[in-house]
PDB file of N, CA and C in Angstrom:
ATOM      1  N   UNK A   1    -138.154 140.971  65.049  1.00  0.00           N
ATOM      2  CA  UNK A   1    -138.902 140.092  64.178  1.00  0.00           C
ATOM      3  C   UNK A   1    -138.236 139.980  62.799  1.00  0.00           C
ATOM      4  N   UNK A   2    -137.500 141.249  62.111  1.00  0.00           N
ATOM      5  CA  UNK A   2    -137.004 140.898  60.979  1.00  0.00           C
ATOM      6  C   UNK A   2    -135.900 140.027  60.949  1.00  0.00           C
ATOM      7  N   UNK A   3    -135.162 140.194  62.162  1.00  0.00           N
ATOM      8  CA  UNK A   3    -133.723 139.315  62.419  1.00  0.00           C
ATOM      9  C   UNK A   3    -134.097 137.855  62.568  1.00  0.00           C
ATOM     10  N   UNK A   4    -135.372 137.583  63.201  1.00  0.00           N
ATOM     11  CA  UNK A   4    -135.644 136.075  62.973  1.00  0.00           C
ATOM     12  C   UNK A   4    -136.220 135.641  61.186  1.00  0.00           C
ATOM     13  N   UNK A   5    -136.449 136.415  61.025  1.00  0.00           N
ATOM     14  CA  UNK A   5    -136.976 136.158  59.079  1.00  0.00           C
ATOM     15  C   UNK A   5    -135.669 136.256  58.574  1.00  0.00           C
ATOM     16  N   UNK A   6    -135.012 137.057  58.780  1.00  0.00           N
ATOM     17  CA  UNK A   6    -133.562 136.889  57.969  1.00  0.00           C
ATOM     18  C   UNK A   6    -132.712 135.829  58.182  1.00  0.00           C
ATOM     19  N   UNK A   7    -132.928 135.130  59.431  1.00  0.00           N
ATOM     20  CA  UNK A   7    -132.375 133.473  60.094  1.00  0.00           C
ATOM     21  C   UNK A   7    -132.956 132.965  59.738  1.00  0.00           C
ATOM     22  N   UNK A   8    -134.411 132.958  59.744  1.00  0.00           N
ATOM     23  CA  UNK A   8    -135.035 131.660  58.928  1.00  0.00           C
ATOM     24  C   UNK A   8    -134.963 131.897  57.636  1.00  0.00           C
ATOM     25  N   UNK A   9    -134.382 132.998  56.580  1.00  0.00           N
ATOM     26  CA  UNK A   9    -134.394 132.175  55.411  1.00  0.00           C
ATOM     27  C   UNK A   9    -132.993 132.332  55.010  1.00  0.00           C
ATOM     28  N   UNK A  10    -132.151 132.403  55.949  1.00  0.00           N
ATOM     29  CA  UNK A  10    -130.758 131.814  55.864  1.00  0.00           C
ATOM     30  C   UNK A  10    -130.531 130.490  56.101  1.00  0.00           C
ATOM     31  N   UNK A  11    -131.439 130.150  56.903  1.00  0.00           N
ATOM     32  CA  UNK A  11    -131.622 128.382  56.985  1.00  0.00           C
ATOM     33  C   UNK A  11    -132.039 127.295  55.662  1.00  0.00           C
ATOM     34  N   UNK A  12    -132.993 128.253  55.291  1.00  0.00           N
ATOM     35  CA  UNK A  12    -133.933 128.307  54.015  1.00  0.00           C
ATOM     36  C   UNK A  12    -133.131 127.757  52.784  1.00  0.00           C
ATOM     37  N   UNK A  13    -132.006 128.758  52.797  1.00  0.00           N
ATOM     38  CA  UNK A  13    -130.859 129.357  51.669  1.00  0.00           C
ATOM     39  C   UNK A  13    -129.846 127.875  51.962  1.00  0.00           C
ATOM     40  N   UNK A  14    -129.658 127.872  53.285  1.00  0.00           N
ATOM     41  CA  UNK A  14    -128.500 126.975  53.650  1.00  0.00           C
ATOM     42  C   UNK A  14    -129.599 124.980  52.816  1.00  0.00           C
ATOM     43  N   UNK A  15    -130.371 124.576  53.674  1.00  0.00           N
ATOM     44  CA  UNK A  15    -131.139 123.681  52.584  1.00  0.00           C
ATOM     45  C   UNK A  15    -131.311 123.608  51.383  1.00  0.00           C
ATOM     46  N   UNK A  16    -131.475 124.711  50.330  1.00  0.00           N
ATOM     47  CA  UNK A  16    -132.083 124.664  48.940  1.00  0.00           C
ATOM     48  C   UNK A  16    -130.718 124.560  48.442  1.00  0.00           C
ATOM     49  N   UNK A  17    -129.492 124.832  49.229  1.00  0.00           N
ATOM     50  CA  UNK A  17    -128.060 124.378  48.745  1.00  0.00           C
ATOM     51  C   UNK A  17    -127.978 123.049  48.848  1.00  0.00           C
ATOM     52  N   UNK A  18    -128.125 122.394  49.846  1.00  0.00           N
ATOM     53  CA  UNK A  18    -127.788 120.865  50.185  1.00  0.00           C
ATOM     54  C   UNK A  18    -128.747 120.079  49.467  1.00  0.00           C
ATOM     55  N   UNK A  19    -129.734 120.147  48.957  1.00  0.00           N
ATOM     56  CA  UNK A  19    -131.184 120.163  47.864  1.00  0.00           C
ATOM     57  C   UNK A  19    -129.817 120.052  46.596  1.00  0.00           C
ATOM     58  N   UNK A  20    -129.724 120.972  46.185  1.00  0.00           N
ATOM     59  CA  UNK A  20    -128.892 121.249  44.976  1.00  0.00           C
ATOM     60  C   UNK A  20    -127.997 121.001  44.467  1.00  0.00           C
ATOM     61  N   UNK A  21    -126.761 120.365  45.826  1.00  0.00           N
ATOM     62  CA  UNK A  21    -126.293 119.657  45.666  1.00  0.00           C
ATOM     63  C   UNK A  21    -126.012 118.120  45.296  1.00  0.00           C
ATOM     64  N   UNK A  22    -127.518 117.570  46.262  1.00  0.00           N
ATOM     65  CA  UNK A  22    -127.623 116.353  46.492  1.00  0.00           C
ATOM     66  C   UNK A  22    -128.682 115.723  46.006  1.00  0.00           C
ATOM     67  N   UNK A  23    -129.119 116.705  45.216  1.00  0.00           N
ATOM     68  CA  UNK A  23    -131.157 116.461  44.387  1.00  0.00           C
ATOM     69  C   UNK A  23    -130.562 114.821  43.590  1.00  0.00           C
ATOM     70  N   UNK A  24    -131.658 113.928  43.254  1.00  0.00           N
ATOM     71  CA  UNK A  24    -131.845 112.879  43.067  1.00  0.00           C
ATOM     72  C   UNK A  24    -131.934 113.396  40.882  1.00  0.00           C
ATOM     73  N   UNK A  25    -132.205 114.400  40.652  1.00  0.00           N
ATOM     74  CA  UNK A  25    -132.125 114.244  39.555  1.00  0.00           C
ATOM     75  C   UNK A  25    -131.581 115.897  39.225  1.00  0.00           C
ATOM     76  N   UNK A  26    -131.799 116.151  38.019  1.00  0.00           N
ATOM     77  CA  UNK A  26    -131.208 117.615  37.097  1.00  0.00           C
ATOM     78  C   UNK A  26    -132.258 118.500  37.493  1.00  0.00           C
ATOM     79  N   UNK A  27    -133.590 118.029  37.224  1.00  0.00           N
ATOM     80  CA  UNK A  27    -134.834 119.297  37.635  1.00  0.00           C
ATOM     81  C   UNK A  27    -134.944 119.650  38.976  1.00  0.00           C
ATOM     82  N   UNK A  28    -134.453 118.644  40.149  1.00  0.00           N
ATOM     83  CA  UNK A  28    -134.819 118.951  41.636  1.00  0.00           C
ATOM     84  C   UNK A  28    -133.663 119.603  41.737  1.00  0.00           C
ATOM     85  N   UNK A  29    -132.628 119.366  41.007  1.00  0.00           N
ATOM     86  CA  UNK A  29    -131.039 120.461  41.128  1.00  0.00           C
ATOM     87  C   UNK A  29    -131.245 122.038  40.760  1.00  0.00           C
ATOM     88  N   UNK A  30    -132.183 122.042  39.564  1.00  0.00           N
ATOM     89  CA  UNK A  30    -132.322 123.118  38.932  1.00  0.00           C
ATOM     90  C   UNK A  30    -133.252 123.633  39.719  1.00  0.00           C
ATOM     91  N   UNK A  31    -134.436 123.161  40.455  1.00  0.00           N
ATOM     92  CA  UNK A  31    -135.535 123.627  41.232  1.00  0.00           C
ATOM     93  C   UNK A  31    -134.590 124.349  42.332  1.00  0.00           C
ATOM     94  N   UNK A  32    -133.982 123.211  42.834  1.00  0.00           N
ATOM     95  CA  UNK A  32    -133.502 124.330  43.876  1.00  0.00           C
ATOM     96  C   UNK A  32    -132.635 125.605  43.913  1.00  0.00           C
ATOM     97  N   UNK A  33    -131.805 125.495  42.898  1.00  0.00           N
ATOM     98  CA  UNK A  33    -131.191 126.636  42.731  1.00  0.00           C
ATOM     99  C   UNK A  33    -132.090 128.061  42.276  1.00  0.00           C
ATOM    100  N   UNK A  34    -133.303 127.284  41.965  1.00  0.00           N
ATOM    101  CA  UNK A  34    -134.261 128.468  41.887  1.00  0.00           C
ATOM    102  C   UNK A  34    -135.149 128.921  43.266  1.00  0.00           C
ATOM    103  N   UNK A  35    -135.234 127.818  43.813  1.00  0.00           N
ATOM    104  CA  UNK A  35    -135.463 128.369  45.119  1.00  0.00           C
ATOM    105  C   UNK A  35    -134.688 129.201  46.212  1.00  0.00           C
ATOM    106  N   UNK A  36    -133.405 129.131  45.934  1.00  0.00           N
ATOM    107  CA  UNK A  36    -132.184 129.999  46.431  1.00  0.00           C
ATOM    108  C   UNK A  36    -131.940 131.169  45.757  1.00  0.00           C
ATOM    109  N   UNK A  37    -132.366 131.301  44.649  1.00  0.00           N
ATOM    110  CA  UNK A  37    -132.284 132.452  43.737  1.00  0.00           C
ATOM    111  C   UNK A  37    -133.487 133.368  44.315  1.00  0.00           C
ATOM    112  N   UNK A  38    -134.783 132.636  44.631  1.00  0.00           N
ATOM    113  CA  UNK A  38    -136.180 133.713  45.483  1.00  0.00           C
ATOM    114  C   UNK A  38    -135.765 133.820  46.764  1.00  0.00           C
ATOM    115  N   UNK A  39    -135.202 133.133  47.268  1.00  0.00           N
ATOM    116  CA  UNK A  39    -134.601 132.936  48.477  1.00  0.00           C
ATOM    117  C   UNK A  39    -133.878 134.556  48.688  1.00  0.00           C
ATOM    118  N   UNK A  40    -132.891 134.795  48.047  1.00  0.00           N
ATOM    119  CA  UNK A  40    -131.629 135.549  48.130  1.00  0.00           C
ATOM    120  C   UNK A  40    -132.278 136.826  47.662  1.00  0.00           C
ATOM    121  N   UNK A  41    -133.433 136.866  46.704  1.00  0.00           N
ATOM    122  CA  UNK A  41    -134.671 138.156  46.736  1.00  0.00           C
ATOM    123  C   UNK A  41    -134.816 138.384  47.842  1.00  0.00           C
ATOM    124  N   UNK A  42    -135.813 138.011  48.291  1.00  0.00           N
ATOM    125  CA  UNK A  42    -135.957 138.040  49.960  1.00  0.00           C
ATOM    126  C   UNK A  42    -135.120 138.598  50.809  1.00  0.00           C
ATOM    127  N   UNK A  43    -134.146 137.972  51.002  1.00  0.00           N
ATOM    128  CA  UNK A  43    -132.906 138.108  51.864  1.00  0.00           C
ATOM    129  C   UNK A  43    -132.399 139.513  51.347  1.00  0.00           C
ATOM    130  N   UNK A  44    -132.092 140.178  49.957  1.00  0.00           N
ATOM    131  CA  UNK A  44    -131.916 141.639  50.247  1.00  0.00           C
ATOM    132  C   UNK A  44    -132.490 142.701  50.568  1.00  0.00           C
ATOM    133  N   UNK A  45    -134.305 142.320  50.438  1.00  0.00           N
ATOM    134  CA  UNK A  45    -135.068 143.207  50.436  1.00  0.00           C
ATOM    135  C   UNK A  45    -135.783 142.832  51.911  1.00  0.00           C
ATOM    136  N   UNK A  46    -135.300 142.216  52.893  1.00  0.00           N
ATOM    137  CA  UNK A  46    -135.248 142.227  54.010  1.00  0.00           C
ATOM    138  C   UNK A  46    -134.117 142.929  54.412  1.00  0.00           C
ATOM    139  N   UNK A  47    -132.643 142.792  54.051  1.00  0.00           N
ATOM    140  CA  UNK A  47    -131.738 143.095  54.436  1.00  0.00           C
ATOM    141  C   UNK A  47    -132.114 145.099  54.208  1.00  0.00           C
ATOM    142  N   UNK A  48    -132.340 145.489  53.026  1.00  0.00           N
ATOM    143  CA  UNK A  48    -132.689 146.455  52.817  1.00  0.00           C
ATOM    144  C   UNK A  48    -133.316 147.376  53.770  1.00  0.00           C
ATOM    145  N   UNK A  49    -134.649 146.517  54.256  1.00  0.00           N
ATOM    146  CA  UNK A  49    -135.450 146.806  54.964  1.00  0.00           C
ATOM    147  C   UNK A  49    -134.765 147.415  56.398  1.00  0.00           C
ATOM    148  N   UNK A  50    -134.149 146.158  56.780  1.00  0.00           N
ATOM    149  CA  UNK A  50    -133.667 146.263  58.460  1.00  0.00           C
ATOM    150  C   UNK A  50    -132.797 147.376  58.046  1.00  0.00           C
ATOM    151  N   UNK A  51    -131.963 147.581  57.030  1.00  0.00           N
ATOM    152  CA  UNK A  51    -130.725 148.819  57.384  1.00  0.00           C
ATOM    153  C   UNK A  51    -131.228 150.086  56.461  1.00  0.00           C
ATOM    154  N   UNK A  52    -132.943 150.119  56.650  1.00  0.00           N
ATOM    155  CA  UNK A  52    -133.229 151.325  55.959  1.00  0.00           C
ATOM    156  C   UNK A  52    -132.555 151.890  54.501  1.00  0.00           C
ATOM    157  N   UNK A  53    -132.247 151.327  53.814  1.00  0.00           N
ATOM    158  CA  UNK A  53    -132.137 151.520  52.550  1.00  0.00           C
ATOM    159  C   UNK A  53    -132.994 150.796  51.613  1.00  0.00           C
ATOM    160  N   UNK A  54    -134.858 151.326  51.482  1.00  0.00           N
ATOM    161  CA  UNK A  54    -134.965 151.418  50.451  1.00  0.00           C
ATOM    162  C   UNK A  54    -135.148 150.859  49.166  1.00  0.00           C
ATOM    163  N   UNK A  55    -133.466 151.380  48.796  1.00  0.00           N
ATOM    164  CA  UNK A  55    -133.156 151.213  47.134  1.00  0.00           C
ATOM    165  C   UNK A  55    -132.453 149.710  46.542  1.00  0.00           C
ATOM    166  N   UNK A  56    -132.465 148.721  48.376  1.00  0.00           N
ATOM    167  CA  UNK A  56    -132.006 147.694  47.835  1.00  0.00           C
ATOM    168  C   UNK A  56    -133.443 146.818  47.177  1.00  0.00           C
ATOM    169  N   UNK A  57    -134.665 147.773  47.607  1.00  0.00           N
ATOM    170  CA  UNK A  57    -135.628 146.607  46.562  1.00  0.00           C
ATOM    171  C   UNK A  57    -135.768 146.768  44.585  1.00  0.00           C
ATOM    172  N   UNK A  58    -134.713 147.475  44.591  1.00  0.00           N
ATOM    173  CA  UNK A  58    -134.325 147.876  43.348  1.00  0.00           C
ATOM    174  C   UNK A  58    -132.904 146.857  42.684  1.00  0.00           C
ATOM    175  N   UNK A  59    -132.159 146.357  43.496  1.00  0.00           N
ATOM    176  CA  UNK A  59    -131.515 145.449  43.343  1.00  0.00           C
ATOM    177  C   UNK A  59    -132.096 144.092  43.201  1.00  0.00           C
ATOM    178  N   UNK A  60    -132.817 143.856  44.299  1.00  0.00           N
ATOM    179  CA  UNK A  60    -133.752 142.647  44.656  1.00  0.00           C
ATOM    180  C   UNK A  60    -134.693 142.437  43.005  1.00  0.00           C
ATOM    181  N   UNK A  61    -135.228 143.505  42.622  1.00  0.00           N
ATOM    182  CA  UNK A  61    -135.665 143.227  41.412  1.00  0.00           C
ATOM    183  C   UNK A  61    -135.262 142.637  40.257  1.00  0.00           C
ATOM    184  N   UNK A  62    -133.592 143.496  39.896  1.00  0.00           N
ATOM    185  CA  UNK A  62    -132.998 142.984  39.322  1.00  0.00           C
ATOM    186  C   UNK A  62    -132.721 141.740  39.141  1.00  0.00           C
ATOM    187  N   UNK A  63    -132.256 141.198  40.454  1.00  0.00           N
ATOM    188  CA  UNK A  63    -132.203 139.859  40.566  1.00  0.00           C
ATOM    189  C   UNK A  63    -132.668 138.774  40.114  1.00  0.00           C
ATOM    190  N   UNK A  64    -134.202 139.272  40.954  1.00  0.00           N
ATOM    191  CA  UNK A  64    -135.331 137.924  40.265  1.00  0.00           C
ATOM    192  C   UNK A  64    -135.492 137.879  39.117  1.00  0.00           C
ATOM    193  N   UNK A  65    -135.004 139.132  38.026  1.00  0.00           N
ATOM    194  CA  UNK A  65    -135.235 138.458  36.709  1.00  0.00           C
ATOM    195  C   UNK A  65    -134.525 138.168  36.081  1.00  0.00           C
ATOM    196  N   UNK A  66    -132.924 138.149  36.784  1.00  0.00           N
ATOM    197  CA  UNK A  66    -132.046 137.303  36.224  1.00  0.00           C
ATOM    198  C   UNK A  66    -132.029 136.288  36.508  1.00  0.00           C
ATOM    199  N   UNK A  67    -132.344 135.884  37.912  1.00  0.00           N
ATOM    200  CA  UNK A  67    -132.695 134.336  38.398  1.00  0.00           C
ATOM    201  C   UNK A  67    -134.067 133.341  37.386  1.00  0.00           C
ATOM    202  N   UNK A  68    -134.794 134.599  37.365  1.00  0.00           N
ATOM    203  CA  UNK A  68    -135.943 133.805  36.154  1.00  0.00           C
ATOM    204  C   UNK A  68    -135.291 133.793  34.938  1.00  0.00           C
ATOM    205  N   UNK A  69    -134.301 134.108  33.754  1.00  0.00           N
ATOM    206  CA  UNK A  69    -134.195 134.218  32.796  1.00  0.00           C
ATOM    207  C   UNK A  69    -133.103 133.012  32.709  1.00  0.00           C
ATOM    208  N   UNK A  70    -132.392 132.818  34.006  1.00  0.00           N
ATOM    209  CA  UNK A  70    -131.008 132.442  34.024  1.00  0.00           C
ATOM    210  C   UNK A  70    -132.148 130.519  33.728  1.00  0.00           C
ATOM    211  N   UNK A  71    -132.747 130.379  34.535  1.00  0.00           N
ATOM    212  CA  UNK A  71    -133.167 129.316  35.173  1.00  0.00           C
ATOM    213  C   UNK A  71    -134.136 129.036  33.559  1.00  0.00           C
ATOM    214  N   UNK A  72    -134.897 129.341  33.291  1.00  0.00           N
ATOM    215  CA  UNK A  72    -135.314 129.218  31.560  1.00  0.00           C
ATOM    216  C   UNK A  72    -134.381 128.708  30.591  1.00  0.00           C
ATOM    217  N   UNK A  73    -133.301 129.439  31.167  1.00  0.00           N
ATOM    218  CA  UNK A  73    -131.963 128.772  30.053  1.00  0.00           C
ATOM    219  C   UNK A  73    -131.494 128.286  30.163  1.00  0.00           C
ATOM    220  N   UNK A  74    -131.384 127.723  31.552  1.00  0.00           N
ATOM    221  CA  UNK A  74    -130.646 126.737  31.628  1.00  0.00           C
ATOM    222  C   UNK A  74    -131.588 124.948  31.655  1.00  0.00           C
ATOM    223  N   UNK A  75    -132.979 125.524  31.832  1.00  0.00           N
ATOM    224  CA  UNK A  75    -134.048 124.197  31.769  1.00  0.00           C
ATOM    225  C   UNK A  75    -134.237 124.406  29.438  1.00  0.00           C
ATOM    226  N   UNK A  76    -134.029 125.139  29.123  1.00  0.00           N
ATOM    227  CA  UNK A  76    -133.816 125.218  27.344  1.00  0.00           C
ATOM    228  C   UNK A  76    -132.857 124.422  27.461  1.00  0.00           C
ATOM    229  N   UNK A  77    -131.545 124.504  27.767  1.00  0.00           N
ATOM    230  CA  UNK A  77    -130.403 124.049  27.524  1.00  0.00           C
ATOM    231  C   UNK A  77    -130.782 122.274  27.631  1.00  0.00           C
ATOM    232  N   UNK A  78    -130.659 122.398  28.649  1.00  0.00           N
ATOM    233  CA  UNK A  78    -130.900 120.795  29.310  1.00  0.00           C
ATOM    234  C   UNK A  78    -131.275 120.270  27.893  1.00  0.00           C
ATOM    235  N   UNK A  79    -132.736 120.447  27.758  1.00  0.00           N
ATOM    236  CA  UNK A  79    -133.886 120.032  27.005  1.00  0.00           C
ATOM    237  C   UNK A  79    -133.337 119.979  25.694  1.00  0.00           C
ATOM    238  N   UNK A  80    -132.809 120.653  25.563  1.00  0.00           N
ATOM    239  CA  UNK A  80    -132.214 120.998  23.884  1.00  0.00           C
ATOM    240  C   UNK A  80    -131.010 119.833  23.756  1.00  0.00           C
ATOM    241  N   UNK A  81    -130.304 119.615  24.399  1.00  0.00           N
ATOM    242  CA  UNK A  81    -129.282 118.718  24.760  1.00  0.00           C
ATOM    243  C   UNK A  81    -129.593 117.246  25.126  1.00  0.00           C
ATOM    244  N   UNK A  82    -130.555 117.063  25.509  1.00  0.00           N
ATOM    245  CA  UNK A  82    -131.041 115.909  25.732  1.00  0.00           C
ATOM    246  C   UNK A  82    -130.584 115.531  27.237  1.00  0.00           C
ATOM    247  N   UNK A  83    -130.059 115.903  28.451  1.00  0.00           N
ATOM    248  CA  UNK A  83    -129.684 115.641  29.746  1.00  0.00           C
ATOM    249  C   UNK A  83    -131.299 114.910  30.082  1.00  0.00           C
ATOM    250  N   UNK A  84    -130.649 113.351  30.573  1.00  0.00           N
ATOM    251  CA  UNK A  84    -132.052 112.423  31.234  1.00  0.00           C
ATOM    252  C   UNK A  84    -131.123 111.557  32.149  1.00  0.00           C
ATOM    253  N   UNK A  85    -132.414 111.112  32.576  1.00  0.00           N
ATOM    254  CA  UNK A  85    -131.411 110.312  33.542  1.00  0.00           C
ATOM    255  C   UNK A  85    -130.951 109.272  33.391  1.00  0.00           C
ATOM    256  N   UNK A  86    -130.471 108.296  34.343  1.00  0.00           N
ATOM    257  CA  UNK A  86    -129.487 107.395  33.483  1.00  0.00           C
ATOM    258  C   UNK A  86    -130.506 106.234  33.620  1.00  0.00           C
ATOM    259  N   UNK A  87    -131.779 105.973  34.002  1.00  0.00           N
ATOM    260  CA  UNK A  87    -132.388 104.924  33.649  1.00  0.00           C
ATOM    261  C   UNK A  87    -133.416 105.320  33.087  1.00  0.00           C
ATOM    262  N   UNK A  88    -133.810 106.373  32.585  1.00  0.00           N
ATOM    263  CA  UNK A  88    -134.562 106.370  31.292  1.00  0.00           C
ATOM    264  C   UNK A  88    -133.718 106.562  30.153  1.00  0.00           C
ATOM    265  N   UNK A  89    -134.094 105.300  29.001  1.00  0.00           N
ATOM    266  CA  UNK A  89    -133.955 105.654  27.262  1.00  0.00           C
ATOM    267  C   UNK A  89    -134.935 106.911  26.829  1.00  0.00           C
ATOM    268  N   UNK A  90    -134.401 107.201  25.428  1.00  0.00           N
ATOM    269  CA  UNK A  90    -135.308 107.895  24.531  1.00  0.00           C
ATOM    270  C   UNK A  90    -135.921 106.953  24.164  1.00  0.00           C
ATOM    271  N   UNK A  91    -136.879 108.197  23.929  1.00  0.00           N
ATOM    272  CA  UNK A  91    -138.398 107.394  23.157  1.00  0.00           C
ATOM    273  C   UNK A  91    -138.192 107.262  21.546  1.00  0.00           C
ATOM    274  N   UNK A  92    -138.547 106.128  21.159  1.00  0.00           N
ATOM    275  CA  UNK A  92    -138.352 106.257  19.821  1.00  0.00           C
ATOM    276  C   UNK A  92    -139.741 106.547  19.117  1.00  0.00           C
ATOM    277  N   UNK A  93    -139.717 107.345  18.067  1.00  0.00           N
ATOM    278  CA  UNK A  93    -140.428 107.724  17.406  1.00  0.00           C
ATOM    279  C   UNK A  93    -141.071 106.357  16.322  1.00  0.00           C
ATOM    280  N   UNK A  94    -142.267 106.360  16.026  1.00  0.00           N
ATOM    281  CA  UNK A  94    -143.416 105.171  15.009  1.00  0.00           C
ATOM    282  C   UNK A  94    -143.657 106.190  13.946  1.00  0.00           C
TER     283      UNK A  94
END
């Protein structure tokens, strides 16, 4: 049963790439790479699981809060920079 959870969210992993690649805008790009980032949580602390070690949910931790911190800064960045899409203008200010 764990070997089919570890295929299905290698499938999971393999989509939220092609998502990320091919997203229609910057936030569905950025969404997904955050969904591959919980994704790849998962995937060690399953992996962990099946080969009895434990201490990889100690890695897995790590992770997610670099995946959360990474993904904040890089949706700051955007925002701060002004990245829109190419058929919306700015709004002008009255």
């Amino acid at each position: 049963m764990i070997i089919a959870a570890i295929i299905a969210i290698f499938v999971v992993m393999v989509l939220s790439i092609v998502r990320a690649i091919a997203g229609p805008s910057l936030y569905d790009r950025i969404l997904a790479v955050n969904m591959f980032g919980t994704k790849t949580v998962l995937m060690i602390a399953l992996l962990g699981f099946a080969m009895g070690r434990p201490d990889f949910l100690d890695i897995a931790l790590v992770y997610a809060l670099i995946n959360f911190i990474s993904v904040i800064g890089v949706l700051r960045f955007s925002k701060s920079y002004g990245f829109q899409q190419p058929d919306q203008q700015p709004e002008e200010h009255q």
